[in-house]
C-alpha atoms as a PDB file:
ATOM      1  CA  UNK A   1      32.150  79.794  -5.202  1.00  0.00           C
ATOM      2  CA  UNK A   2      29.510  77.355  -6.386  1.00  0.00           C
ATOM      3  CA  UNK A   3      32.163  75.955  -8.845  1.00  0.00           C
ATOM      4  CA  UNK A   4      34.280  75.242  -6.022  1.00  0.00           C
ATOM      5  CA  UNK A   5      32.011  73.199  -4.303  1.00  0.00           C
ATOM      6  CA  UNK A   6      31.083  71.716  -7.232  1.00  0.00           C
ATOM      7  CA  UNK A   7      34.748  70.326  -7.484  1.00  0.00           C
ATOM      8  CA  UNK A   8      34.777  69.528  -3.696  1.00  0.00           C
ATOM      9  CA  UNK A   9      31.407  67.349  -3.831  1.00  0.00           C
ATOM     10  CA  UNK A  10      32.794  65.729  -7.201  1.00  0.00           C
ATOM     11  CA  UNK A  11      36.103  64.948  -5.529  1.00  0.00           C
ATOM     12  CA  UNK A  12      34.163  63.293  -2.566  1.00  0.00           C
ATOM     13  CA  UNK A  13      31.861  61.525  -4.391  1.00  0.00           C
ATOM     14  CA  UNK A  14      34.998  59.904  -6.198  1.00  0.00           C
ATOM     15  CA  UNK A  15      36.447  58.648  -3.425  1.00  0.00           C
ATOM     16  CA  UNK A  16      33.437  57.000  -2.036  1.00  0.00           C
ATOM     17  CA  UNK A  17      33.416  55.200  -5.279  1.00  0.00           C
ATOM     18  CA  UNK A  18      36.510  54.286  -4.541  1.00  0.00           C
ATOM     19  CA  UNK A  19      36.524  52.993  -1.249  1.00  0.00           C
ATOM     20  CA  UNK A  20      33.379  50.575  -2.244  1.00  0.00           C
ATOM     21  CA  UNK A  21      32.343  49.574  -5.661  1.00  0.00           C
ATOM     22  CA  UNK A  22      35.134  47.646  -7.375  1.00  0.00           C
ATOM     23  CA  UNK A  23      36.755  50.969  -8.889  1.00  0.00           C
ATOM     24  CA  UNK A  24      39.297  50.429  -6.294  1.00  0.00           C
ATOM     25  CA  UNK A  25      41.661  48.005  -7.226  1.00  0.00           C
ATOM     26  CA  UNK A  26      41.974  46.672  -4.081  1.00  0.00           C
ATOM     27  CA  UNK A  27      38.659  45.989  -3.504  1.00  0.00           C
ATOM     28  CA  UNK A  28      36.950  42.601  -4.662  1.00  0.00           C
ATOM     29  CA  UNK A  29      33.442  42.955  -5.772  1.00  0.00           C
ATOM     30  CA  UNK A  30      30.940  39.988  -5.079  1.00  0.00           C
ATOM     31  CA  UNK A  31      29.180  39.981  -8.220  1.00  0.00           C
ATOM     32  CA  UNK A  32      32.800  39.455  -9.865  1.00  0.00           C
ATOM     33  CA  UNK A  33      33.225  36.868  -7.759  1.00  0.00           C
ATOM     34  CA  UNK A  34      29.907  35.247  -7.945  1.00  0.00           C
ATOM     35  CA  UNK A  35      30.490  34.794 -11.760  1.00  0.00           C
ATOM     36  CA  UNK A  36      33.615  33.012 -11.239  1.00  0.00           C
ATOM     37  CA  UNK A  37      32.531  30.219  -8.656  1.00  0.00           C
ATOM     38  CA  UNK A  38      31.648  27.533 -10.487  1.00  0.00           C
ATOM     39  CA  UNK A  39      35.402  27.448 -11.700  1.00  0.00           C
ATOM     40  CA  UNK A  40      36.277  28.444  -8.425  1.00  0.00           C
ATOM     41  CA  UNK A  41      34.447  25.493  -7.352  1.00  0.00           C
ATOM     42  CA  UNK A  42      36.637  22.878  -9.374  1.00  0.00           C
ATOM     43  CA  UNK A  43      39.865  24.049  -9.137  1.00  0.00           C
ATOM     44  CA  UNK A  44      39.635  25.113  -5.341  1.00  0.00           C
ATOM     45  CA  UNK A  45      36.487  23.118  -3.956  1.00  0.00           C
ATOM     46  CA  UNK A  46      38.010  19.965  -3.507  1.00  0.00           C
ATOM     47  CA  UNK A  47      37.982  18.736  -0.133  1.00  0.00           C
ATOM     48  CA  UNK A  48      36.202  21.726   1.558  1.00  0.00           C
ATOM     49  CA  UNK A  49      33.169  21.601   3.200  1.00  0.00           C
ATOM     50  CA  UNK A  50      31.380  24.676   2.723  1.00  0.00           C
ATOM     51  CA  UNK A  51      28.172  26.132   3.796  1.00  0.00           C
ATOM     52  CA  UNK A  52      26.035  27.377   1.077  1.00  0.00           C
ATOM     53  CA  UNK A  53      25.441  31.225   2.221  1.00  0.00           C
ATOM     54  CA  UNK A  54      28.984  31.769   1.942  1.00  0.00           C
ATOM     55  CA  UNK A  55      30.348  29.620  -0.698  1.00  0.00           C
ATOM     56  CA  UNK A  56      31.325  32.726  -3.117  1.00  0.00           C
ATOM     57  CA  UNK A  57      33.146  34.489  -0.608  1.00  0.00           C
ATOM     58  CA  UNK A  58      34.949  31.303   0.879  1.00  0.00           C
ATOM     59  CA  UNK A  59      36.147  29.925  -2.687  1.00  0.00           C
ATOM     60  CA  UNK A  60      37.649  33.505  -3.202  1.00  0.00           C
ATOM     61  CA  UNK A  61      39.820  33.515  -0.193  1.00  0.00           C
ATOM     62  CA  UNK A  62      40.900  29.862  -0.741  1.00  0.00           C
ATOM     63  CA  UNK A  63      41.699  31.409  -4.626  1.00  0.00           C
ATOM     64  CA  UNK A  64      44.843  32.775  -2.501  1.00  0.00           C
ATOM     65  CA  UNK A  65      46.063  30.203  -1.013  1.00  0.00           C
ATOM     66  CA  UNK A  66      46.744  27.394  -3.821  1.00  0.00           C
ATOM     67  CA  UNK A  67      48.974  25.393  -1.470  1.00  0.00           C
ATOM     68  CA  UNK A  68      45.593  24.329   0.215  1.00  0.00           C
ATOM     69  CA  UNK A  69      44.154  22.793  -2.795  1.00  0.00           C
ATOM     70  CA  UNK A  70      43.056  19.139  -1.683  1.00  0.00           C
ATOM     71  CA  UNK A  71      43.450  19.903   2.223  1.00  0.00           C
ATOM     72  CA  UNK A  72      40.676  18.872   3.907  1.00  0.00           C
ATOM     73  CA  UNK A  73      39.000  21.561   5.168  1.00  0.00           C
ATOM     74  CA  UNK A  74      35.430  21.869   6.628  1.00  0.00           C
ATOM     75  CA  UNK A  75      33.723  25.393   6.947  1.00  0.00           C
ATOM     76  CA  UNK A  76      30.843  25.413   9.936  1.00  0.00           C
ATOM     77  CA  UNK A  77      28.940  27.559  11.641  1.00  0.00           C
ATOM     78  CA  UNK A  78      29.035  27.272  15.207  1.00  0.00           C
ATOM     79  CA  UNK A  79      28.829  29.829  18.802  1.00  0.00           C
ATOM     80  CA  UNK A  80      31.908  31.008  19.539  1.00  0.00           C
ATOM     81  CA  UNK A  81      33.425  34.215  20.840  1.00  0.00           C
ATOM     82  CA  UNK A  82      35.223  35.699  17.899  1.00  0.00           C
ATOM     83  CA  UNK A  83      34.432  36.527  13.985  1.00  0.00           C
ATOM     84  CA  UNK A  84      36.203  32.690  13.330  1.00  0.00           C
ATOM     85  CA  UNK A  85      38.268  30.271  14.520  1.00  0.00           C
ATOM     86  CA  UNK A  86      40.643  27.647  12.451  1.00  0.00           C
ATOM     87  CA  UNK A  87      41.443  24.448  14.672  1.00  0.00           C
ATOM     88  CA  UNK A  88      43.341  21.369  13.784  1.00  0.00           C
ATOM     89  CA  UNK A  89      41.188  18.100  13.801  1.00  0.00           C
ATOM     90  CA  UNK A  90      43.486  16.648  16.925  1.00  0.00           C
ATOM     91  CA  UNK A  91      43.555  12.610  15.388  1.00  0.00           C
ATOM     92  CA  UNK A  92      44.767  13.466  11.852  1.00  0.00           C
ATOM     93  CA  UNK A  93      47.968  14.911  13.567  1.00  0.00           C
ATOM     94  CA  UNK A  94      48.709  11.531  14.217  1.00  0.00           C
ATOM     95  CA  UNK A  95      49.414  10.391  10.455  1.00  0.00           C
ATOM     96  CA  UNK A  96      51.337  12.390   7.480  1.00  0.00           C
ATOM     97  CA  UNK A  97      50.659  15.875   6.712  1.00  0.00           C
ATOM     98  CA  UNK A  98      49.388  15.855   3.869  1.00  0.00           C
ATOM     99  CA  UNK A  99      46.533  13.625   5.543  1.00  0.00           C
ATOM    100  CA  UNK A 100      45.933  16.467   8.248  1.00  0.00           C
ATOM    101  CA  UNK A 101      42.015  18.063   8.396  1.00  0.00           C
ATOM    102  CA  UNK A 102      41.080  21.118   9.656  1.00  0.00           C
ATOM    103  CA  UNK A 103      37.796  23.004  10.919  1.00  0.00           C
ATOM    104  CA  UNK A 104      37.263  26.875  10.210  1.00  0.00           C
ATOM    105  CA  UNK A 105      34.204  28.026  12.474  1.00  0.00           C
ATOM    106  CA  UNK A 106      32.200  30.526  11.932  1.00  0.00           C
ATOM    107  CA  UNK A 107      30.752  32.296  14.752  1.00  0.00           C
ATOM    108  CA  UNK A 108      26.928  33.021  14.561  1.00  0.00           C
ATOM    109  CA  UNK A 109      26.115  33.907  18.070  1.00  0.00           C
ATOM    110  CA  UNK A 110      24.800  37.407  18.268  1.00  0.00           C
ATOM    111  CA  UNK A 111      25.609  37.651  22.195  1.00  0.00           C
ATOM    112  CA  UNK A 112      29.563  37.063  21.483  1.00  0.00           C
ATOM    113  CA  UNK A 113      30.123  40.342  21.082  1.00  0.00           C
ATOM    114  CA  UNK A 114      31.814  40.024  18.180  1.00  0.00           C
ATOM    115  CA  UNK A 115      31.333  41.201  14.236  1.00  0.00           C
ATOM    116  CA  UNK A 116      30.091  38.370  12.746  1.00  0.00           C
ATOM    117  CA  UNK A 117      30.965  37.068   9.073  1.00  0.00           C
ATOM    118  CA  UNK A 118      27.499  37.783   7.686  1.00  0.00           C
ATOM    119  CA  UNK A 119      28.060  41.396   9.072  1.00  0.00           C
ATOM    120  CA  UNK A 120      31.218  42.524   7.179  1.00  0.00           C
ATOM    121  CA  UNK A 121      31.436  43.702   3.435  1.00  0.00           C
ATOM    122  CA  UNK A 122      32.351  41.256   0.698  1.00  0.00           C
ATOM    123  CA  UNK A 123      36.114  42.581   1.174  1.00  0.00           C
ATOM    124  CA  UNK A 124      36.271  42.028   4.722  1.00  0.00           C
ATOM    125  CA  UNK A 125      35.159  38.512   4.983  1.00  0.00           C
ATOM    126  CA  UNK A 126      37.905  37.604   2.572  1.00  0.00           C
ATOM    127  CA  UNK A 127      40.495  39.524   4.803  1.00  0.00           C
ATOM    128  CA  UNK A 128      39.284  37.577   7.722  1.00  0.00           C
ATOM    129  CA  UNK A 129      38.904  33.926   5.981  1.00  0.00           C
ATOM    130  CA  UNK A 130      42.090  34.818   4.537  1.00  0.00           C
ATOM    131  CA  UNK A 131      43.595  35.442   7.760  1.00  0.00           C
ATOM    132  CA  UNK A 132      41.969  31.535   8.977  1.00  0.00           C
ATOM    133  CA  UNK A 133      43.713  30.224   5.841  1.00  0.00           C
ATOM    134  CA  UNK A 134      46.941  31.360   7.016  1.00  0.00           C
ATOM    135  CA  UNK A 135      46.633  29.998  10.381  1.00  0.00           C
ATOM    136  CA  UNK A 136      45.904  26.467   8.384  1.00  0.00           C
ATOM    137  CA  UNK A 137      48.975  27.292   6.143  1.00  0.00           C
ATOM    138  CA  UNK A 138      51.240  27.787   9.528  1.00  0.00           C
ATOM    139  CA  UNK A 139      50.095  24.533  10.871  1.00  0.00           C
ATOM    140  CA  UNK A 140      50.939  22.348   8.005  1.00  0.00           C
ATOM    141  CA  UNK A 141      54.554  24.149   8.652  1.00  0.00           C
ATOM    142  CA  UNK A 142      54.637  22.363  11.966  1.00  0.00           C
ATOM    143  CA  UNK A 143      55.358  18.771  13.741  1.00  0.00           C
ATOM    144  CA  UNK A 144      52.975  17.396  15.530  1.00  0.00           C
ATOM    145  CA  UNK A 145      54.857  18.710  19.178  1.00  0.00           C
ATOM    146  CA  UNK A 146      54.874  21.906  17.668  1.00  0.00           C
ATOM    147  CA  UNK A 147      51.265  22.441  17.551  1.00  0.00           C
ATOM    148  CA  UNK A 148      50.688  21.317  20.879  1.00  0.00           C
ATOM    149  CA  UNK A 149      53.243  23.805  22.008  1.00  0.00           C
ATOM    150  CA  UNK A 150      51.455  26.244  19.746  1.00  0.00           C
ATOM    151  CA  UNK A 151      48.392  25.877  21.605  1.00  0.00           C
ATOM    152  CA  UNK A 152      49.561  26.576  25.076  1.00  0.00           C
ATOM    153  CA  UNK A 153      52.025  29.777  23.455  1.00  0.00           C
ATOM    154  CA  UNK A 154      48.460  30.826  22.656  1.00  0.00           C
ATOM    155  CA  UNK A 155      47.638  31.021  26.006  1.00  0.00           C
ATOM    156  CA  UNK A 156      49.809  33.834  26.610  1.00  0.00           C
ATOM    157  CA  UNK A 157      48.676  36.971  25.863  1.00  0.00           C
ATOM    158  CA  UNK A 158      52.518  38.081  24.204  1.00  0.00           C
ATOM    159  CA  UNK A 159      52.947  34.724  22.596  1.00  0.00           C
ATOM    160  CA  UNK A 160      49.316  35.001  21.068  1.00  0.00           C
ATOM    161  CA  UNK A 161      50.382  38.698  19.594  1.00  0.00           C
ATOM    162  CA  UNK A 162      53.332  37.462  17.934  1.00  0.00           C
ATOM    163  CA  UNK A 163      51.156  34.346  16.690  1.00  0.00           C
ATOM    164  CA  UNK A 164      48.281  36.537  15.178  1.00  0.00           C
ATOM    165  CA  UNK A 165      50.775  38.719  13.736  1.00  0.00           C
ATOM    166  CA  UNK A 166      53.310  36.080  11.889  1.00  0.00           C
ATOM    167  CA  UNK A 167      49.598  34.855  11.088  1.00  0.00           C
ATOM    168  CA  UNK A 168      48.696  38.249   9.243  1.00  0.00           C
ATOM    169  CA  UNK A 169      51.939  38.423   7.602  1.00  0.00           C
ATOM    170  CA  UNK A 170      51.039  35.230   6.128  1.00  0.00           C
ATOM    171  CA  UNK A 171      47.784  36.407   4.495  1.00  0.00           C
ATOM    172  CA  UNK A 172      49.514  39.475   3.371  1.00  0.00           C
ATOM    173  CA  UNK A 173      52.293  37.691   1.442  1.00  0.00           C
ATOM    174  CA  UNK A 174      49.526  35.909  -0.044  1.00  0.00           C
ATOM    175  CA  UNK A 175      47.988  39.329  -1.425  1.00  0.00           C
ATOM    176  CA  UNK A 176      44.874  39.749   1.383  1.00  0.00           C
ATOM    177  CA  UNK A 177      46.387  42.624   2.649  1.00  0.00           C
ATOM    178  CA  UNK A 178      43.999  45.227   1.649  1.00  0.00           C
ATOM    179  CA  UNK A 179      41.443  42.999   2.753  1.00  0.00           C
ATOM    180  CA  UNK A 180      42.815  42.663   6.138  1.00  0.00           C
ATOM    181  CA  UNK A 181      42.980  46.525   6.605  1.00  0.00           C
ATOM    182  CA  UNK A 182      39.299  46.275   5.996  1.00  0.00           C
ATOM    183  CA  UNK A 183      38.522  44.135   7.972  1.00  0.00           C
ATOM    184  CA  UNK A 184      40.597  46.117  10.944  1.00  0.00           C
ATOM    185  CA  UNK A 185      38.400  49.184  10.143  1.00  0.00           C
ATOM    186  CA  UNK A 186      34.909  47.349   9.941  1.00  0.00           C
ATOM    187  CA  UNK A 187      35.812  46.235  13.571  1.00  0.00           C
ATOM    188  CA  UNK A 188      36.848  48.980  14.836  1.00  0.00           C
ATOM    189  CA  UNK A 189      34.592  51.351  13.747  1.00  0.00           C
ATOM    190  CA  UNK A 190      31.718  49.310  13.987  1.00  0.00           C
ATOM    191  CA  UNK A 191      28.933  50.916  16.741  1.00  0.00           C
ATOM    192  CA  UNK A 192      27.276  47.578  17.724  1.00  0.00           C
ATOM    193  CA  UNK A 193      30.863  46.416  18.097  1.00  0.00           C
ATOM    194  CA  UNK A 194      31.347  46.473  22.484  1.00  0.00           C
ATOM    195  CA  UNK A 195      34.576  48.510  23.240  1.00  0.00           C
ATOM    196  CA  UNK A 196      35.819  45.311  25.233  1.00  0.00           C
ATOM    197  CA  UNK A 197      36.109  43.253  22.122  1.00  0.00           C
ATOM    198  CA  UNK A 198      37.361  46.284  20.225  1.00  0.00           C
ATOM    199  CA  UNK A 199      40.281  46.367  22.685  1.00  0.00           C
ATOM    200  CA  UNK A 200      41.314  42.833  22.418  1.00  0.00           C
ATOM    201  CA  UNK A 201      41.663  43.406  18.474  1.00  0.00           C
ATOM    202  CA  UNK A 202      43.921  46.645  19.293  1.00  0.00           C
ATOM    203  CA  UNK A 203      45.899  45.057  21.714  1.00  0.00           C
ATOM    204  CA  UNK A 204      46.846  41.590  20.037  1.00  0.00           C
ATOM    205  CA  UNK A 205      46.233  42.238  15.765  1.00  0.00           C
ATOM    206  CA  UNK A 206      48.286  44.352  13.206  1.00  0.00           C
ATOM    207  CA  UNK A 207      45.875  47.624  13.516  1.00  0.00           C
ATOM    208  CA  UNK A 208      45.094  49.558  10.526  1.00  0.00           C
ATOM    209  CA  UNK A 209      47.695  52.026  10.010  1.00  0.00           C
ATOM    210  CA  UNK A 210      49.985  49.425  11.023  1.00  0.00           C
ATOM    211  CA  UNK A 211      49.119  47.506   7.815  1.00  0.00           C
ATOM    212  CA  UNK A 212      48.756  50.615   5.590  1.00  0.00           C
ATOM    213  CA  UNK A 213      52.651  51.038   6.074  1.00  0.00           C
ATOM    214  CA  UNK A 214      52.976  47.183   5.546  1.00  0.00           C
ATOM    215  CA  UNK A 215      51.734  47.390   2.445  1.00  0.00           C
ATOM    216  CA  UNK A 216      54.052  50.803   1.694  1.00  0.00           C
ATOM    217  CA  UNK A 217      50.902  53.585   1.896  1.00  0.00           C
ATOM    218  CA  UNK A 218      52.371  56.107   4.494  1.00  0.00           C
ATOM    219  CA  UNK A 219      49.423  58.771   4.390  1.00  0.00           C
ATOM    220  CA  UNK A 220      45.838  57.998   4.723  1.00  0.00           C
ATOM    221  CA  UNK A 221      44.413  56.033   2.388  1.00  0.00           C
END
């Protein structure tokens, strides 16, 4: 008997190592991460702004997406009412597109109601900064008209599901897939997360098990 739950508490302590400290493949460990930056910095730095707390973390994310290296991008912090936001800077829409800027905000109002950047694991913030790099990728994709007309689809509570979903897609064909399911879970298991805000993110994202059979994992992982 005690051998038994000697194996069971073995087995479960294995799996928590799994789902947290870099022995899962999927997951990406700061410290890793931190030790690259500097390189990060040169080959994927160029034209971002980036605020200083999360510099690691944001370089690893744009590591993904080298289509965006030299696209003006600025990182800020600002109040808003979800985890980020990426926005177009309307006047450089006007000229080519490889001239376009964007803004990525980052929310750091505690009243929002929701999870806030500094909140999630190392993992999560690069599923959700991910998912903000894709929107930037899908914009480059379009005219000028097209935005605009992107902007009022988003409006609509059906359009904006398709929209956030061809947006996840994105990030997942980029390899931020994992990420993204962690991200899913931190929100919605989160206690200090309000149900309200939890709904929105069931009723208009790709929800975990949704993404676990994206990425071809048809049993709990």
């Amino acid at each position: 008997m005690k051998k038994f739950l000697w194996l069971i508490l073995s087995f479960c302590f294995v799996i928590q190592l799994q789902a947290g400290d870099g022995i899962n493949p999927h997951w990406l460990d700061s410290l890793t991460w931190q030790v690259k930056t500097p390189k990060l910095e040169q080959e994927f730095g160029v034209s971002k702004e980036i605020p200083r707390n999360y510099r690691t973390v944001i370089l690893t994310a744009l590591s993904y997406y080298p289509e965006l290296k030299g696209v003006d991008v600025e990182f800020r912090t600002s109040r808003i009412k979800t985890t980020m936001a990426a926005v177009p800077k309307m006047f450089s829409l006007l000229g080519k597109k490889e001239k376009r800027r964007f803004v990525i905000k980052i929310n750091t109002s505690e009243r929002s109601g929701a999870i806030l950047l500094k909140d999630l694991s190392f993992n999560a913030q690069v599923g959700v900064i991910g998912h903000e790099l894709a929107h930037i990728v899908d914009y480059l994709s379009m005219r000028p008209g097209q935005i605009v007309r992107f902007g009022l689809d988003y409006l609509n509570i059906g359009k904006r599901r398709e929209i956030e979903a061809r947006t996840d897609l994105i990030a997942v064909h980029h390899g931020l897939g994992w990420q993204l399911l962690q991200f899913g879970r931190e929100v919605l298991t989160d206690p200090q997360v309000p149900e309200q805000y939890k709904k929105y993110k069931r009723n208009i994202y790709i929800q975990p098990h949704e993404m676990l059979f994206l990425l071809g994992i048809t049993s709990a992982y």
